[in-house]
C-alpha atoms as a PDB file:
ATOM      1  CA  UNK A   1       0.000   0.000   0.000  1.00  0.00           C
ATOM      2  CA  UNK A   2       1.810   3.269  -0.823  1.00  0.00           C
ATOM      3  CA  UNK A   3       1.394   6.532   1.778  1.00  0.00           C
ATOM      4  CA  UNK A   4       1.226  10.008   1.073  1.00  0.00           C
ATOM      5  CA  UNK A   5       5.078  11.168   0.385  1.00  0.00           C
ATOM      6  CA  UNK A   6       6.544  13.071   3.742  1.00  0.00           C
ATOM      7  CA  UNK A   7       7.452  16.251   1.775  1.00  0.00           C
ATOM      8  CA  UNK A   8       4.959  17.548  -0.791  1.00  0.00           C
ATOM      9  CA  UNK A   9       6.932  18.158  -4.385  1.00  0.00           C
ATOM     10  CA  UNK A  10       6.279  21.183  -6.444  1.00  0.00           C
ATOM     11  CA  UNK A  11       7.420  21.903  -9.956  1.00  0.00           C
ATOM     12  CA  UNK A  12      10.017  24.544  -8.675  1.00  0.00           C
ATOM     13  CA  UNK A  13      13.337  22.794  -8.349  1.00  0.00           C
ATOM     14  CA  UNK A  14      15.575  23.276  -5.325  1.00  0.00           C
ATOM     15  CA  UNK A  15      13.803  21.943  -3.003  1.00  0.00           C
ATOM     16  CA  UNK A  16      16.411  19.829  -1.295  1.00  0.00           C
ATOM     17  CA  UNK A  17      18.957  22.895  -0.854  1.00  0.00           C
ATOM     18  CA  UNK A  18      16.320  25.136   0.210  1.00  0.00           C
ATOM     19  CA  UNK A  19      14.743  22.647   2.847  1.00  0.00           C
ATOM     20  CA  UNK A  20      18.972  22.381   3.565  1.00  0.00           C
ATOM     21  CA  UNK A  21      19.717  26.209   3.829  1.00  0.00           C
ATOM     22  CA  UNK A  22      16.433  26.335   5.990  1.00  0.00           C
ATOM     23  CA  UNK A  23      17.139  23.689   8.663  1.00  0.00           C
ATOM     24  CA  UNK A  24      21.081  24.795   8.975  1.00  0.00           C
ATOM     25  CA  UNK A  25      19.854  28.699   9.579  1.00  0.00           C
ATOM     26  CA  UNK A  26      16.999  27.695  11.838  1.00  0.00           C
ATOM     27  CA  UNK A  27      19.504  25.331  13.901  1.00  0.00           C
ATOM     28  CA  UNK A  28      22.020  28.094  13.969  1.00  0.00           C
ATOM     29  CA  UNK A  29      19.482  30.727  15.173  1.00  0.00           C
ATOM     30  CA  UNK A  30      16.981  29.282  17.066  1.00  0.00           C
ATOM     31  CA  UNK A  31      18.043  25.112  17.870  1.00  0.00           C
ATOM     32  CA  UNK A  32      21.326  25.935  19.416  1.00  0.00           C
ATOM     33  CA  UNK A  33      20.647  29.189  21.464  1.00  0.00           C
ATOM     34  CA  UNK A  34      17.644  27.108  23.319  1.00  0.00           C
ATOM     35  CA  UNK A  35      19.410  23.742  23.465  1.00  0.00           C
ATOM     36  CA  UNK A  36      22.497  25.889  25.104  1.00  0.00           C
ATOM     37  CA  UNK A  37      20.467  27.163  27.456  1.00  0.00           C
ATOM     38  CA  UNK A  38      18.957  23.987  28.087  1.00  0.00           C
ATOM     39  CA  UNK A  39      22.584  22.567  28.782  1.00  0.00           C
ATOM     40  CA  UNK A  40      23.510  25.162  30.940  1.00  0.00           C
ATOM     41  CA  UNK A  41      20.504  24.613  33.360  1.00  0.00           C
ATOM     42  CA  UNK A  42      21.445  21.163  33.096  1.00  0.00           C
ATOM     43  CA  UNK A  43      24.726  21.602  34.078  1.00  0.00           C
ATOM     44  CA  UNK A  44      23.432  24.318  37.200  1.00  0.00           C
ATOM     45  CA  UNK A  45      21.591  21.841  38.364  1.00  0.00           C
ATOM     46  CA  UNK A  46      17.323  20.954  39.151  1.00  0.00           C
ATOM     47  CA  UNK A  47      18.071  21.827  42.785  1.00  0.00           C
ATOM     48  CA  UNK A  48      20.079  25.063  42.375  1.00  0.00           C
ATOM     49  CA  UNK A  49      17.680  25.862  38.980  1.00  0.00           C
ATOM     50  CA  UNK A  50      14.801  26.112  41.593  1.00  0.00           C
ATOM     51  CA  UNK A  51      16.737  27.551  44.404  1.00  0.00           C
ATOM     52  CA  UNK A  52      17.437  30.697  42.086  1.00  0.00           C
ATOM     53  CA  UNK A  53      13.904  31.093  40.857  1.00  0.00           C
ATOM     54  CA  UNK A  54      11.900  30.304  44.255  1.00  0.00           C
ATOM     55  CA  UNK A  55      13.185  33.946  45.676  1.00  0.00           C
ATOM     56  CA  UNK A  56      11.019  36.962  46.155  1.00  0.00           C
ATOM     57  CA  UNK A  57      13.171  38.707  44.185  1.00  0.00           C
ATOM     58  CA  UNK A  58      13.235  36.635  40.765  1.00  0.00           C
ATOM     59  CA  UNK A  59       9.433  35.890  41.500  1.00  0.00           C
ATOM     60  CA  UNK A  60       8.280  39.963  41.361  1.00  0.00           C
ATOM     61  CA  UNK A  61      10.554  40.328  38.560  1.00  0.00           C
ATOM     62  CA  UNK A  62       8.930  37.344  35.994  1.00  0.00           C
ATOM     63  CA  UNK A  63       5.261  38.927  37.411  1.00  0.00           C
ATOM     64  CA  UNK A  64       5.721  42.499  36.652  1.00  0.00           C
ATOM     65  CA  UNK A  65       7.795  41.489  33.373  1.00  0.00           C
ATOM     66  CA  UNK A  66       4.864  39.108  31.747  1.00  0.00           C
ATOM     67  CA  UNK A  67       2.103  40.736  33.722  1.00  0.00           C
ATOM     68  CA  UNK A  68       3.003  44.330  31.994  1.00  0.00           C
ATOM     69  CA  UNK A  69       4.094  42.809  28.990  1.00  0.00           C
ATOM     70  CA  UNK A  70       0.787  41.011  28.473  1.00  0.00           C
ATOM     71  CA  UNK A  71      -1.197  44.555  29.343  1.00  0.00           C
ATOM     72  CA  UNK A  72       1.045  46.072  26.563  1.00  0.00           C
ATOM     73  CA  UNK A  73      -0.012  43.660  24.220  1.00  0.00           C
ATOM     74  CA  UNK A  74      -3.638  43.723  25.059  1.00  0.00           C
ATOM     75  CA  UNK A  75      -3.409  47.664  24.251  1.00  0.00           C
ATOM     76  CA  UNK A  76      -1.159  46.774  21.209  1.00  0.00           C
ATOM     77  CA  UNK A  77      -4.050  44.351  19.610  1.00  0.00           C
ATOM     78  CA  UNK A  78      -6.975  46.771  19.936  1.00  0.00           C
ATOM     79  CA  UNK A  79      -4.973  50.413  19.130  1.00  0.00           C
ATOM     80  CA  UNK A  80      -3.115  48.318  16.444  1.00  0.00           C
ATOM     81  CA  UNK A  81      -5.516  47.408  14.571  1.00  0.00           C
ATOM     82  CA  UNK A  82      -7.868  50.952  14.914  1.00  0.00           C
ATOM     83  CA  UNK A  83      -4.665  52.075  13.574  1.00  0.00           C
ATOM     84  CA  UNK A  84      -4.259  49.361  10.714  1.00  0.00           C
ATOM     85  CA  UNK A  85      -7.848  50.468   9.753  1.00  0.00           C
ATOM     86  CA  UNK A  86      -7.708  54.087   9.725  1.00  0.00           C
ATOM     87  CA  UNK A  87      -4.366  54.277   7.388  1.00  0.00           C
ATOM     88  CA  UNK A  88      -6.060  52.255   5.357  1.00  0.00           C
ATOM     89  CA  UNK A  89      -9.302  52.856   5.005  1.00  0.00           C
ATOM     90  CA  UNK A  90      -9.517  56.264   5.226  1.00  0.00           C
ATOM     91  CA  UNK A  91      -7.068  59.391   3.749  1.00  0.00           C
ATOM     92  CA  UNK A  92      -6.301  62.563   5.368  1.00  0.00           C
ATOM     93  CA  UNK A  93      -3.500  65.244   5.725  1.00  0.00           C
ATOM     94  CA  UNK A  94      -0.523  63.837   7.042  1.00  0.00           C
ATOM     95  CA  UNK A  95      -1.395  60.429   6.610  1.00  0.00           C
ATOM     96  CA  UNK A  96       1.951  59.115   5.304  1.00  0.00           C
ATOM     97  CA  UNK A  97       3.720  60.724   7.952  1.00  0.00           C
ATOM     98  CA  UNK A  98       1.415  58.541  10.681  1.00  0.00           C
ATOM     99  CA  UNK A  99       2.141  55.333   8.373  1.00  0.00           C
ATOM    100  CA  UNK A 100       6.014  55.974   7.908  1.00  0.00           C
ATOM    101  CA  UNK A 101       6.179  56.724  12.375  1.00  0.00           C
ATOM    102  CA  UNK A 102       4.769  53.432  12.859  1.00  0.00           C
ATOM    103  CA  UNK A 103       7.374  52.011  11.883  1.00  0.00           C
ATOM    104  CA  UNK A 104      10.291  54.253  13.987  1.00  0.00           C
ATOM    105  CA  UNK A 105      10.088  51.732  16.957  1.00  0.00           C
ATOM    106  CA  UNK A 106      12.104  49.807  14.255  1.00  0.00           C
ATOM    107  CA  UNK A 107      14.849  51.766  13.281  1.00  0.00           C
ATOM    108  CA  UNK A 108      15.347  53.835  16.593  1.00  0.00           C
ATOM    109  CA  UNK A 109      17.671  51.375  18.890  1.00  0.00           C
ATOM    110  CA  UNK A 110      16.424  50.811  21.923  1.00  0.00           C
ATOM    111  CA  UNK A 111      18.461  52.929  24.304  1.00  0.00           C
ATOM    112  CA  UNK A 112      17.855  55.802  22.423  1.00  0.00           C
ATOM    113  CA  UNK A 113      14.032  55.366  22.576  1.00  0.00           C
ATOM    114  CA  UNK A 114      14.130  54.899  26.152  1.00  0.00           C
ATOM    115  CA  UNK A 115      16.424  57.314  27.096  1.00  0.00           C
ATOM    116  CA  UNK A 116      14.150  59.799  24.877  1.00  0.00           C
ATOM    117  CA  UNK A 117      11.039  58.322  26.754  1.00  0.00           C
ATOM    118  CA  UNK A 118      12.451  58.770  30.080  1.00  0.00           C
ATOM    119  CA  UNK A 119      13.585  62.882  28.925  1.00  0.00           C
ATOM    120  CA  UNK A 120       9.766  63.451  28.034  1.00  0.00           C
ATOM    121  CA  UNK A 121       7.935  61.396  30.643  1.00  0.00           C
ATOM    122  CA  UNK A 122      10.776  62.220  33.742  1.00  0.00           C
ATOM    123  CA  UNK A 123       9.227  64.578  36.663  1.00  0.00           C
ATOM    124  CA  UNK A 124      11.116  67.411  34.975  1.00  0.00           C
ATOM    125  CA  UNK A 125      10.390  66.384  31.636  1.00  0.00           C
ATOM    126  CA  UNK A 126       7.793  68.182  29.077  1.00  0.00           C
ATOM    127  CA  UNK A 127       5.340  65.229  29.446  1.00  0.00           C
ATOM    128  CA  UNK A 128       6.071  64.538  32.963  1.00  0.00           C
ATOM    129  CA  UNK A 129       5.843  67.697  34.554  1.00  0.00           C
ATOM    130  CA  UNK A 130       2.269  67.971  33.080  1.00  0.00           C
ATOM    131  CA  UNK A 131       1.581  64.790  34.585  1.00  0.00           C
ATOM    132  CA  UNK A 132       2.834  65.495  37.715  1.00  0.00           C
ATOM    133  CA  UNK A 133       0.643  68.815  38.103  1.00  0.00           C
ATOM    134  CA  UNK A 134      -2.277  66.201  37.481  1.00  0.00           C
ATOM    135  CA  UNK A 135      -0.802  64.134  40.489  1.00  0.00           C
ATOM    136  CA  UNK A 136       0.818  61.469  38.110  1.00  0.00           C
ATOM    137  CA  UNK A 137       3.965  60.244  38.241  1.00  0.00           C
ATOM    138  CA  UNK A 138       5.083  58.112  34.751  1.00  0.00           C
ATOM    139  CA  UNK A 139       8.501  57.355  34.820  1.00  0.00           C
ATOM    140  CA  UNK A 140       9.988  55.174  37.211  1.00  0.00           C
ATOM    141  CA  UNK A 141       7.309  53.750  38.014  1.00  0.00           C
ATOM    142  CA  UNK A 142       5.060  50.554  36.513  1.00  0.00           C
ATOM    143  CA  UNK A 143       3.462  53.156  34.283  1.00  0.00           C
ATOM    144  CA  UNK A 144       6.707  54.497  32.145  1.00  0.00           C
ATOM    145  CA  UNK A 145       7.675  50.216  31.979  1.00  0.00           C
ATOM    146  CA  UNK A 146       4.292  50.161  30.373  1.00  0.00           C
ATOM    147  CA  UNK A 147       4.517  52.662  28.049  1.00  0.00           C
ATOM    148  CA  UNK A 148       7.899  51.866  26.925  1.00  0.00           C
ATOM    149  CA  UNK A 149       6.404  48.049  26.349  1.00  0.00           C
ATOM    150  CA  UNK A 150       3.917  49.663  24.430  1.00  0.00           C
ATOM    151  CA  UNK A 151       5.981  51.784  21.953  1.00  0.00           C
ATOM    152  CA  UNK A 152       8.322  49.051  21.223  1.00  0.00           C
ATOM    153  CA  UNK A 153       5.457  46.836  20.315  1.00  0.00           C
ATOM    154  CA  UNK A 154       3.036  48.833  18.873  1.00  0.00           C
ATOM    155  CA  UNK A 155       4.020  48.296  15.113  1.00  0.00           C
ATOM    156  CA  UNK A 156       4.048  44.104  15.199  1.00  0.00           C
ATOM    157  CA  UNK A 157       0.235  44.589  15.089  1.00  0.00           C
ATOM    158  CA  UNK A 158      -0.014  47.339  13.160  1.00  0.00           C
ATOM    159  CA  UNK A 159       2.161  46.003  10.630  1.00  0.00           C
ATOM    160  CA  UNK A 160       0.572  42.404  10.123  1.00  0.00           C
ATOM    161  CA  UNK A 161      -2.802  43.516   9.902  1.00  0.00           C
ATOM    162  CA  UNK A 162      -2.723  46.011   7.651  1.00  0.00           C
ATOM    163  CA  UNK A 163      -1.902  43.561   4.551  1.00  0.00           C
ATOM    164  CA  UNK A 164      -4.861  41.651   5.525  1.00  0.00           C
ATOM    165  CA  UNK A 165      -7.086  44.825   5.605  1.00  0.00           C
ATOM    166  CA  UNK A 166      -5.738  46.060   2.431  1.00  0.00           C
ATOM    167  CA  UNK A 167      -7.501  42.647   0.811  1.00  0.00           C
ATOM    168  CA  UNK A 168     -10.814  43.358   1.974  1.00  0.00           C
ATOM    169  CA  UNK A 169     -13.058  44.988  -0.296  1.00  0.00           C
ATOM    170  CA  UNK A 170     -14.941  47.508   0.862  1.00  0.00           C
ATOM    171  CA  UNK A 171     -17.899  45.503  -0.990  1.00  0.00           C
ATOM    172  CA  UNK A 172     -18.218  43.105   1.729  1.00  0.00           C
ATOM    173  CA  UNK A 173     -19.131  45.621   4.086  1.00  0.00           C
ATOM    174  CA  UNK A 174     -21.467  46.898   1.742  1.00  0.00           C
ATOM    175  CA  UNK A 175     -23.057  43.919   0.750  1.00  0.00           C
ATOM    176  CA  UNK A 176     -23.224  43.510   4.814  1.00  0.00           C
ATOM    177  CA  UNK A 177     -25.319  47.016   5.358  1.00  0.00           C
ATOM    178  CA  UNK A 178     -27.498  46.297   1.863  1.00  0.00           C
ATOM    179  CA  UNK A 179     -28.771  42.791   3.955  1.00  0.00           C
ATOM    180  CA  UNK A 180     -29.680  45.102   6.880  1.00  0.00           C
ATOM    181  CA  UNK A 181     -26.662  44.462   9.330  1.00  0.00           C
ATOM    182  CA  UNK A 182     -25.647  47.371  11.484  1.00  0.00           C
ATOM    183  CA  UNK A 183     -22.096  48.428  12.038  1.00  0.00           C
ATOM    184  CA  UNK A 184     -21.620  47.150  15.087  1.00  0.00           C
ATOM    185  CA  UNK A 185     -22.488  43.532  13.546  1.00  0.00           C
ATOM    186  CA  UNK A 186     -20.883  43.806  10.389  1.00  0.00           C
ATOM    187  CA  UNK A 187     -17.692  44.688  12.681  1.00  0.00           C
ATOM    188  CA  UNK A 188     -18.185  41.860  14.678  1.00  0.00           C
ATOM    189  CA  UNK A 189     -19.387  39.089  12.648  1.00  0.00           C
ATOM    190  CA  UNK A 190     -17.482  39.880   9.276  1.00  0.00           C
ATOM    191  CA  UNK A 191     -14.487  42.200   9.647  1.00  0.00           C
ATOM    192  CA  UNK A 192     -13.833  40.247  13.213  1.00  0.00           C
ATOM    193  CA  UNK A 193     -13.129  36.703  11.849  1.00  0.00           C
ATOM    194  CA  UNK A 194     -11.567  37.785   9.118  1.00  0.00           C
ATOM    195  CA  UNK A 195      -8.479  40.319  11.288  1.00  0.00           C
ATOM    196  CA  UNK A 196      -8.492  38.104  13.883  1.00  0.00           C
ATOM    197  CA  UNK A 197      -5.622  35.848  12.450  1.00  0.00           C
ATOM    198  CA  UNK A 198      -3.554  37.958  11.974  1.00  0.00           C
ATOM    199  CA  UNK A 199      -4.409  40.328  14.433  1.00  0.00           C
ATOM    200  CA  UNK A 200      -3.411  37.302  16.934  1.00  0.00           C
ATOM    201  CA  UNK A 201       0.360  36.881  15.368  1.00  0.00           C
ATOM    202  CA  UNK A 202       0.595  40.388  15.699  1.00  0.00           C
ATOM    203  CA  UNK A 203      -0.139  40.065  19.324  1.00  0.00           C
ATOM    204  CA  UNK A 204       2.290  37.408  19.306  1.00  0.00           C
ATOM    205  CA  UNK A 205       4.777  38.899  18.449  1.00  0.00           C
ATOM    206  CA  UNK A 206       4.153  42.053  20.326  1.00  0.00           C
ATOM    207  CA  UNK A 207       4.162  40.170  23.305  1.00  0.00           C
ATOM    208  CA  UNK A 208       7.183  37.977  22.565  1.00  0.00           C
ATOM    209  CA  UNK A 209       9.391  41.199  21.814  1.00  0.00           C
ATOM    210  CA  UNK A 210       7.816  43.259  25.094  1.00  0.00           C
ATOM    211  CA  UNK A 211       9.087  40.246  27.437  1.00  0.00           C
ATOM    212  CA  UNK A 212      12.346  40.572  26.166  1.00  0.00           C
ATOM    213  CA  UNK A 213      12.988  44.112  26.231  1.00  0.00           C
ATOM    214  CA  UNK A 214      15.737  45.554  28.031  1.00  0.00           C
ATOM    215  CA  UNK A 215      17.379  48.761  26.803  1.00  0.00           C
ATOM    216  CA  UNK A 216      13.911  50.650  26.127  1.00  0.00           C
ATOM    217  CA  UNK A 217      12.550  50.174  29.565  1.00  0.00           C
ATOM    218  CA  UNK A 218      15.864  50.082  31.574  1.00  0.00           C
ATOM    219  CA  UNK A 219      15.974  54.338  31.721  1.00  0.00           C
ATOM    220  CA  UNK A 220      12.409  54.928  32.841  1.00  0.00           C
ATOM    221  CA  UNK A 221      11.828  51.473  34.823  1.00  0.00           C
ATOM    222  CA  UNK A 222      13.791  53.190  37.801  1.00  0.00           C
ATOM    223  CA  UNK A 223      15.024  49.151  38.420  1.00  0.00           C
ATOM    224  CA  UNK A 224      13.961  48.886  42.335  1.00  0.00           C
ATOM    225  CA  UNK A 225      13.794  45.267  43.571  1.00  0.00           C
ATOM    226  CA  UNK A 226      10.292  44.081  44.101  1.00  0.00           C
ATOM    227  CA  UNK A 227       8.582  47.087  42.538  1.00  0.00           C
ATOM    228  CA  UNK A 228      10.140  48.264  38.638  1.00  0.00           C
ATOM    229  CA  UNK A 229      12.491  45.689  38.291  1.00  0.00           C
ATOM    230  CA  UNK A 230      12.315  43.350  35.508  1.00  0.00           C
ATOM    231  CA  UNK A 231      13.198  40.082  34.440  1.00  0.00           C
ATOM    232  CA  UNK A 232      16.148  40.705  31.600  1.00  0.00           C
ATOM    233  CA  UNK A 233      17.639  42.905  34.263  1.00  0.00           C
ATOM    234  CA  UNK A 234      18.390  39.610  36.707  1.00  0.00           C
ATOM    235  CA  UNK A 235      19.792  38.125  34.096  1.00  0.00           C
ATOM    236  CA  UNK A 236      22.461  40.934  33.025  1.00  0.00           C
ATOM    237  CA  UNK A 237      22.827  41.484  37.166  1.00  0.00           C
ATOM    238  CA  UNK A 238      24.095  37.379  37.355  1.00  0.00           C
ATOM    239  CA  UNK A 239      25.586  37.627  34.085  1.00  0.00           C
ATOM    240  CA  UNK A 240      27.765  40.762  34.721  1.00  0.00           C
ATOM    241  CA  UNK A 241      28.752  38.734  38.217  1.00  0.00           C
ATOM    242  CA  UNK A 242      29.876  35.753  36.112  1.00  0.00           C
ATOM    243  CA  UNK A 243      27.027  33.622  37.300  1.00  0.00           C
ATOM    244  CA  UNK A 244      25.851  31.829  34.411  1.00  0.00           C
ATOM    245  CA  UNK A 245      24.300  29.112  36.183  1.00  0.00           C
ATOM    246  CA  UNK A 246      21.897  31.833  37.713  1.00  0.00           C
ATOM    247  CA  UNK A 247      21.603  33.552  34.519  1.00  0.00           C
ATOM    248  CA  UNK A 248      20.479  30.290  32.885  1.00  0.00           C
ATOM    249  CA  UNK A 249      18.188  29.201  35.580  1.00  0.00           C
ATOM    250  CA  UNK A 250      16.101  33.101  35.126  1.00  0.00           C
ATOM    251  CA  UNK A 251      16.046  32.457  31.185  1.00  0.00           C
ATOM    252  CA  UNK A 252      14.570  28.865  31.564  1.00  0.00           C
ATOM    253  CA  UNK A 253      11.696  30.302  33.553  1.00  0.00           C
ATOM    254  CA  UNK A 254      11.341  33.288  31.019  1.00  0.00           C
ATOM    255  CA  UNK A 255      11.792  30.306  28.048  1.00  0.00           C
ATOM    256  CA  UNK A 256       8.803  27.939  30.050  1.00  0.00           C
ATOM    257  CA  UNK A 257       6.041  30.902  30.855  1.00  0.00           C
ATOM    258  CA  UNK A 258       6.914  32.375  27.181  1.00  0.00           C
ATOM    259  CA  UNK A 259       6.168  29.188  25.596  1.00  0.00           C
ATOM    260  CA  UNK A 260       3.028  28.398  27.977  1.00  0.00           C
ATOM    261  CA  UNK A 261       1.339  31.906  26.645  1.00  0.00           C
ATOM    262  CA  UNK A 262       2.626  31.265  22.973  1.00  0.00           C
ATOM    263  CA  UNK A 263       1.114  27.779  22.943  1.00  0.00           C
ATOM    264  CA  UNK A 264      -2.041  29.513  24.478  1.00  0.00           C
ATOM    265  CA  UNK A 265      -2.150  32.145  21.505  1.00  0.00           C
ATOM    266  CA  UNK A 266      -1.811  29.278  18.811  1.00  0.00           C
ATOM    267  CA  UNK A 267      -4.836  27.216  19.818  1.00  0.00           C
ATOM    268  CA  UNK A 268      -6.812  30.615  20.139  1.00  0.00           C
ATOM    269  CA  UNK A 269      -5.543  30.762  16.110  1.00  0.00           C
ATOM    270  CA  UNK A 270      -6.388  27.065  15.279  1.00  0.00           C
ATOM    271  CA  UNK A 271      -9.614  27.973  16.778  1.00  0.00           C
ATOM    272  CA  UNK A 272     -10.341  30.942  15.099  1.00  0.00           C
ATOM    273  CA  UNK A 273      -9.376  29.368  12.180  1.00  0.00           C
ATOM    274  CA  UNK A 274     -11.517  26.219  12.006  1.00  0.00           C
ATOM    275  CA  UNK A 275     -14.466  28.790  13.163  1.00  0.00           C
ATOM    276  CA  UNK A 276     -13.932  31.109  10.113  1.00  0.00           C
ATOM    277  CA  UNK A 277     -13.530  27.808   8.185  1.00  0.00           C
ATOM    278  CA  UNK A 278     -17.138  26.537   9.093  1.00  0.00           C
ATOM    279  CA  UNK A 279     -19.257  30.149   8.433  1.00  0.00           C
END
């Protein structure tokens, strides 16, 4: 009885180097980073893996880190995507300028954004003193971490749901208001399924790069233990003290709640999926 062949063939040659070149780049860049860090918390130790993690300390860190990582992305999916709609569906003065911005938090490097963050948002900054006559305080505290999450993620959503905007015809929501549907369910049960794909990566991703950001939120985090200090900055503490074990043990428990919440988000996409399969 003959199967179904392993690797579907198309009638574009090359697929044996290509399926090469991929595998060796995504061994170099992914495989062997992980794997190393697996070996290194092997070589720390279970015990002493656990010992380093199970401290206030590390605990408050991996909380505020995900838990204010996970509120930027929330505010990244819904902003992102009124934003992916409006520079797309609509045209006004200045309307390059807005598209070509999203994309700074690309180009600038980190530091400088957060050193330019922490200048406007700072008590004696332009921002920050207007917040402070309010009663507000933004940087150093949870708020500026926040907001710094927020700029540096802001275009992932942006970005990858604007394509998939661009390919809806404005007929659909037409044909949507012609059957009698109001806004609010043409929104909902049309434009909804369709964004929410992609809208999801882009949350991914958002997420993924706000957990992992250090020089954008290490000038307005003010970095006090058990209050504004986060997660990366353990590891570049242990790692500057030549404690790699430690280092090692912090990154597995960033590498196990990351991929807990990233497994989460791609079920929430198979589902959507499958749902927008069966309308």
């Amino acid at each position: 009885m003959s199967g179904r062949p392993l690797i579907s063939r198309t009638a574009m040659p090359g697929l044996g180097l290509s399926a090469g070149i991929t595998l060796f780049m995504l061994t170099l860049v992914v495989f062997l980073p992980i794997g190393a860090l697996l070996w290194q918390g092997a070589v720390f130790g279970p015990a002493a893996v656990w010992d380093t993690i199970n401290r206030e300390r590390v605990w408050a860190a991996l909380w505020l880190s995900f838990r204010l990582s996970f509120l930027a992305a929330c505010f990244n999916l819904i902003f992102g995507v009124i934003l992916a709609w409006v520079l797309v569906r609509y045209r006004f003065p200045g309307r390059r300028i807005v598209d070509a911005a999203v994309d700074l938090p690309f180009a600038l490097p980190t530091a400088v954004a957060g050193i330019a963050l922490t200048a406007l948002y700072a008590p004696n900054g332009v921002l920050g003193s207007m917040a402070g006559d309010l009663g507000w305080r933004i940087a150093y505290t949870q708020w500026g971490i926040w907001l710094a999450l927020v700029f540096v993620g802001l275009p992932f959503v942006t970005r990858t749901v604007q394509p998939v905007i661009e390919e809806i015809e404005t007929e659909v929501e037409e044909a949507s208001a012609t059957l009698g549907a109001s806004r609010w369910h043409t929104l909902r049960h049309v434009i909804a399924p369709m964004l929410m794909p992609a809208a999801l990566t882009g949350f991914a991703l958002s997420l993924a790069r706000a957990v992992g950001e250090y020089g954008s939120v290490i000038f307005i985090a003010g970095n006090i233990p058990l209050r504004t200090e986060i997660a990366p900055l353990l590891i570049v503490i242990q790692l500057e003290e030549y404690n790699y074990g430690a280092a090692a043990a912090i990154g597995l428990a960033m590498l196990g709640i990351s991929f807990s919440m990233l497994l989460a988000i791609n079920l929430i996409q198979i589902w959507s999926r499958r749902r927008i399969g069966h309308v």
